[in-house]
Protein backbone atom coordinates (compact mmCIF):
# COMPACT_ATOMS: atom_id res chain seq x y z
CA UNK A 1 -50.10 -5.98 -4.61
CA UNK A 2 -48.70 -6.95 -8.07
CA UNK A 3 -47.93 -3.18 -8.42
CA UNK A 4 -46.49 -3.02 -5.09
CA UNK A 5 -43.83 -5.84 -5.78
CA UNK A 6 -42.87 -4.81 -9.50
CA UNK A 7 -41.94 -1.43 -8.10
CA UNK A 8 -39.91 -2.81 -5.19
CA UNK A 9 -37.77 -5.08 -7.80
CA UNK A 10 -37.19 -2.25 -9.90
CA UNK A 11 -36.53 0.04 -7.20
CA UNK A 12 -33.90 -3.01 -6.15
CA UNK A 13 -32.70 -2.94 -9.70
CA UNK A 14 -32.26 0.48 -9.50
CA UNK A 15 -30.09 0.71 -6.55
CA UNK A 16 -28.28 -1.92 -7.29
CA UNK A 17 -26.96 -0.35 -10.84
CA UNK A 18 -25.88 2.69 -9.53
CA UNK A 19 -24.27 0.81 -7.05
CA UNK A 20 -22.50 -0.97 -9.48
CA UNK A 21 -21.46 2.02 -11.40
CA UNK A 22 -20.28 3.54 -8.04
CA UNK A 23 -18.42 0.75 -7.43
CA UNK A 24 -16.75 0.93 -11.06
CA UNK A 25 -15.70 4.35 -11.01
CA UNK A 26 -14.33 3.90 -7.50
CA UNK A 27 -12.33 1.23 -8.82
CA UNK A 28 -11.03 3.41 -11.63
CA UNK A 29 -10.38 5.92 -9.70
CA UNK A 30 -8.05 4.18 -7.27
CA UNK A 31 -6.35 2.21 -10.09
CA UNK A 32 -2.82 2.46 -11.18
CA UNK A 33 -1.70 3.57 -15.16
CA UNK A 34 0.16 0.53 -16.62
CA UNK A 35 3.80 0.97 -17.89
CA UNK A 36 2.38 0.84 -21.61
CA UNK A 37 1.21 4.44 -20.93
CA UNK A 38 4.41 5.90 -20.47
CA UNK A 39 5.90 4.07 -23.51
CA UNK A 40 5.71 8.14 -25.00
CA UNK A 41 7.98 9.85 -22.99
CA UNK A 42 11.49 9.48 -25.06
CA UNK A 43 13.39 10.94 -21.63
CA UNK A 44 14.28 7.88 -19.86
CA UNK A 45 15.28 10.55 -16.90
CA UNK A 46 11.46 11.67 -17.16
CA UNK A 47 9.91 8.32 -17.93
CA UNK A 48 11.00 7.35 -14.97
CA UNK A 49 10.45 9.97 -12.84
CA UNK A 50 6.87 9.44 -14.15
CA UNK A 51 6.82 5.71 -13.57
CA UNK A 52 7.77 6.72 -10.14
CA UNK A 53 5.41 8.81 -9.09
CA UNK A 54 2.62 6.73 -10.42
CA UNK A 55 4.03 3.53 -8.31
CA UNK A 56 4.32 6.68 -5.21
CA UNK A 57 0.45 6.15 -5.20
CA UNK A 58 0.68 3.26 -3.24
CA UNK A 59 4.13 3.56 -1.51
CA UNK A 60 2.09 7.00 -0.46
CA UNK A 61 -0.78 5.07 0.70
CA UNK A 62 -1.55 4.44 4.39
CA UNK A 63 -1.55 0.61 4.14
CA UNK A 64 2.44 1.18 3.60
CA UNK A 65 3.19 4.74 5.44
CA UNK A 66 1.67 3.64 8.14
CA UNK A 67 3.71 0.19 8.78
CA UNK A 68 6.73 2.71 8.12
CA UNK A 69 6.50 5.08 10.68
CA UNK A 70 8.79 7.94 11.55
CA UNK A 71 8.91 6.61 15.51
CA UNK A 72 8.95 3.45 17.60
CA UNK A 73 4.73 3.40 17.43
CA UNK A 74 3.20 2.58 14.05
CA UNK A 75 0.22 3.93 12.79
CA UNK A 76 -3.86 3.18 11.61
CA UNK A 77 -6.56 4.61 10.02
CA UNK A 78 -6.76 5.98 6.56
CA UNK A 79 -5.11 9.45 8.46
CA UNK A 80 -2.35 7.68 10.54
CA UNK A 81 -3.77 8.32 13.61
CA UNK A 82 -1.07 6.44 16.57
CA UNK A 83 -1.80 2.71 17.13
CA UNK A 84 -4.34 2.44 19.89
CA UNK A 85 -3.25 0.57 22.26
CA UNK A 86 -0.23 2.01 22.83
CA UNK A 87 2.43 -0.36 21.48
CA UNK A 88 6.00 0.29 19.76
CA UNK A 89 8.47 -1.18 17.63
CA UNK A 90 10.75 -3.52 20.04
CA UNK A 91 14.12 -4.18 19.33
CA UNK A 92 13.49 -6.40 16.39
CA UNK A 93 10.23 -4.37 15.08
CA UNK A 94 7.52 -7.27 16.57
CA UNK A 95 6.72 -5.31 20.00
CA UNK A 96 8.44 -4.90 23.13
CA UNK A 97 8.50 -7.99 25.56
CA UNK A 98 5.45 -8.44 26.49
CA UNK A 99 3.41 -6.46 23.70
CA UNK A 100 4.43 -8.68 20.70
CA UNK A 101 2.52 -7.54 17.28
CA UNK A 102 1.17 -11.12 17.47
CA UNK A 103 -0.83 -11.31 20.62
CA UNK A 104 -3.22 -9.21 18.47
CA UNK A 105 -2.39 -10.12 15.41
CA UNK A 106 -2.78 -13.28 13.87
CA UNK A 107 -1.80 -15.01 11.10
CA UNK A 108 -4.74 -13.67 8.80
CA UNK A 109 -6.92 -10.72 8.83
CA UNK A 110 -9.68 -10.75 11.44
CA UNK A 111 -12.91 -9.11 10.16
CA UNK A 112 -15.19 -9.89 12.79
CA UNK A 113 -13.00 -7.82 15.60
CA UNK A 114 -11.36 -5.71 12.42
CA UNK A 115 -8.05 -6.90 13.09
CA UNK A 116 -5.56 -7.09 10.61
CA UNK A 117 -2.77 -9.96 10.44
CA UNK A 118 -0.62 -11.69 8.54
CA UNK A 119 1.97 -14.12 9.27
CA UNK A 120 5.08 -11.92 9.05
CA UNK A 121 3.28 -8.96 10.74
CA UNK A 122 5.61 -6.76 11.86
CA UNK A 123 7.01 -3.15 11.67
CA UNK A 124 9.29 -1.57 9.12
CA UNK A 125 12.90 -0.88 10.64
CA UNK A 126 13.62 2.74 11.50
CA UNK A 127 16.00 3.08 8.37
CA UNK A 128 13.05 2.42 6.04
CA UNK A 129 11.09 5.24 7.89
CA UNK A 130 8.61 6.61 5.22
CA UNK A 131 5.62 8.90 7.17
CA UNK A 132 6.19 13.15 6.84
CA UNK A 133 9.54 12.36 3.97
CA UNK A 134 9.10 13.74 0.70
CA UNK A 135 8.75 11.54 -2.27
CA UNK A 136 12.17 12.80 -3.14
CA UNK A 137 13.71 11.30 0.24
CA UNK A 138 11.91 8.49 -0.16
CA UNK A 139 12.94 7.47 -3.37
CA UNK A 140 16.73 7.72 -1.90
CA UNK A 141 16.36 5.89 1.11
CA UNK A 142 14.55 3.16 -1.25
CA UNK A 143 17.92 2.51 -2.97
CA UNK A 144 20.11 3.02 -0.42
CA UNK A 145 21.17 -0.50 0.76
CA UNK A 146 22.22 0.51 4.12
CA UNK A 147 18.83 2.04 4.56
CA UNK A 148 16.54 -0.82 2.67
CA UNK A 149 17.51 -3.87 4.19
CA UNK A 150 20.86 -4.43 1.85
CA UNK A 151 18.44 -5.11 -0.86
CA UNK A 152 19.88 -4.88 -4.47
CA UNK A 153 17.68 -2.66 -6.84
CA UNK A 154 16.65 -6.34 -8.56
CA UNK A 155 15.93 -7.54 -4.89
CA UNK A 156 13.66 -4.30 -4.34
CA UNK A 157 11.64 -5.18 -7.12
CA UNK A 158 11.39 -8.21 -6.69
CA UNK A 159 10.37 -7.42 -2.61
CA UNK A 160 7.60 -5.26 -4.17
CA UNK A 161 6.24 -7.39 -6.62
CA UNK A 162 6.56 -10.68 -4.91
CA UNK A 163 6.50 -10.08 -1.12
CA UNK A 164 3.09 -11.55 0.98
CA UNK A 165 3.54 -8.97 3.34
CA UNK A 166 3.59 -6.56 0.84
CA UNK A 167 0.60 -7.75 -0.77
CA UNK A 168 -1.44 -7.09 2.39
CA UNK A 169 -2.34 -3.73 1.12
CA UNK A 170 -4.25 -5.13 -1.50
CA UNK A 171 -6.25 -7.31 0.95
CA UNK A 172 -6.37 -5.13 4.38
CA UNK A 173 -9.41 -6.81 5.39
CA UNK A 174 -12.71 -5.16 6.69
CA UNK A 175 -12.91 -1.41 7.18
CA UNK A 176 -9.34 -0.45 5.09
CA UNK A 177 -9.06 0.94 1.91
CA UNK A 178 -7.25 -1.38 0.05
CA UNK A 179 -3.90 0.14 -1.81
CA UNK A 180 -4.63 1.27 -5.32
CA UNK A 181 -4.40 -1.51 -8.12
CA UNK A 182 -2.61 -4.69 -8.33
CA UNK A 183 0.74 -5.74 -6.35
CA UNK A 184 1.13 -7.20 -10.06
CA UNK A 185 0.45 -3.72 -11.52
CA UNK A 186 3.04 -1.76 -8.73
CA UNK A 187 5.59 -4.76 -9.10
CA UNK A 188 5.26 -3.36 -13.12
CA UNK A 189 6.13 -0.03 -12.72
CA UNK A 190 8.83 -0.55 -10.04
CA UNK A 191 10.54 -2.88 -12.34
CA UNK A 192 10.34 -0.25 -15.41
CA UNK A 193 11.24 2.58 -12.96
CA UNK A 194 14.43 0.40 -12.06
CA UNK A 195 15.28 -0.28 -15.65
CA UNK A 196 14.80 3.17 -16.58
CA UNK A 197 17.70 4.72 -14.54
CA UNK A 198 15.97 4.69 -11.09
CA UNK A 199 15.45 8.73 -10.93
CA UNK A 200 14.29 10.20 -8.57
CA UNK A 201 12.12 13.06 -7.67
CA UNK A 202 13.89 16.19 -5.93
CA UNK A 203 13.87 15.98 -2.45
């Protein structure tokens, strides 16, 4: 019996390191490079091109593309499958009358039923349409202030960096992959994109 149980605990032990070590490189894998690492490109043009596309990782990600959807229905799912139920944006991007964003979503995420919330829930406007654009077109309508909102570049950063809603992705509740990194980490390299000239990628 003695046997029995010391094999079970290091079976246990077992499992749970390699879960661990899973867990780690899945971590590492979905991290973001810090600014530091791009200290070696002398180009400012290309430094922050690069600083760009690493902070694309998460403006890429489906816990933003799919709050900024190309038509009136937003999207879910880690492919951006169409909101089930139906539902669009409304005039002011909360839902049509009736069909408001919060009569299912609350002010917090709910794990139990899997539904996500947040107090300022709510759907990008059509100008800051991100899903099917190319990085390159992205990056434009980003700093276009008829298309973002009327949001200086140091009021874009600090939207990124700062904003709750924003920081969602990071905590998307049960059964979403979570954006890669930090909010403090993507608030980093949009900042050091914006101070390095703000290129961007060909459309």
């Amino acid at each position: 019996m003695k046997s029995l149980v010391t094999a079970l605990a290091i079976g246990l032990a077992l499992a749970f390191t390699a879960l661990t070590v899973l867990a780690g490189q899945t971590e590492s894998s979905e991290g973001l490079k810090p600014v530091s690492s791009f200290a070696a490109i002398k180009n400012a043009n290309e430094r922050s091109l690069a600083l760009f596309g690493e902070a694309a990782k998460v403006i890429t990600h489906p816990r933003c593309v799919n709050c900024h959807p190309a038509g009136d229905r937003p999207l879910q799912g880690e492919d951006g499958q169409p909101h089930l139920p139906l539902v669009v944006r409304g005039p002011d991007g909360h839902g049509a009358t009736g069909m408001r964003c919060t009569n299912c979503h609350g002010p917090a995420n709910y794990d139990t039923a899997r539904v996500p919330g947040h107090l300022l829930w709510h759907v990008a406007p059509i100008e800051m349409a991100w899903a099917d654009k190319s990085l390159g077109e992205i990056c434009q309508q980003i700093k276009d202030p008829k298309r973002n909102g009327g949001k200086t570049m140091q009021e874009l950063v600090h939207h990124m960096a700062e904003d709750s809603l924003v920081g969602w992705g990071w905590n998307p509740g049960a059964g979403r992959e979570p954006a890669p990194g930090t909010q403090k980490e993507f608030g980093a390299l949009v900042a050091a994109w914006a101070e390095s000239g703000a290129a961007c990628p060909t459309p």
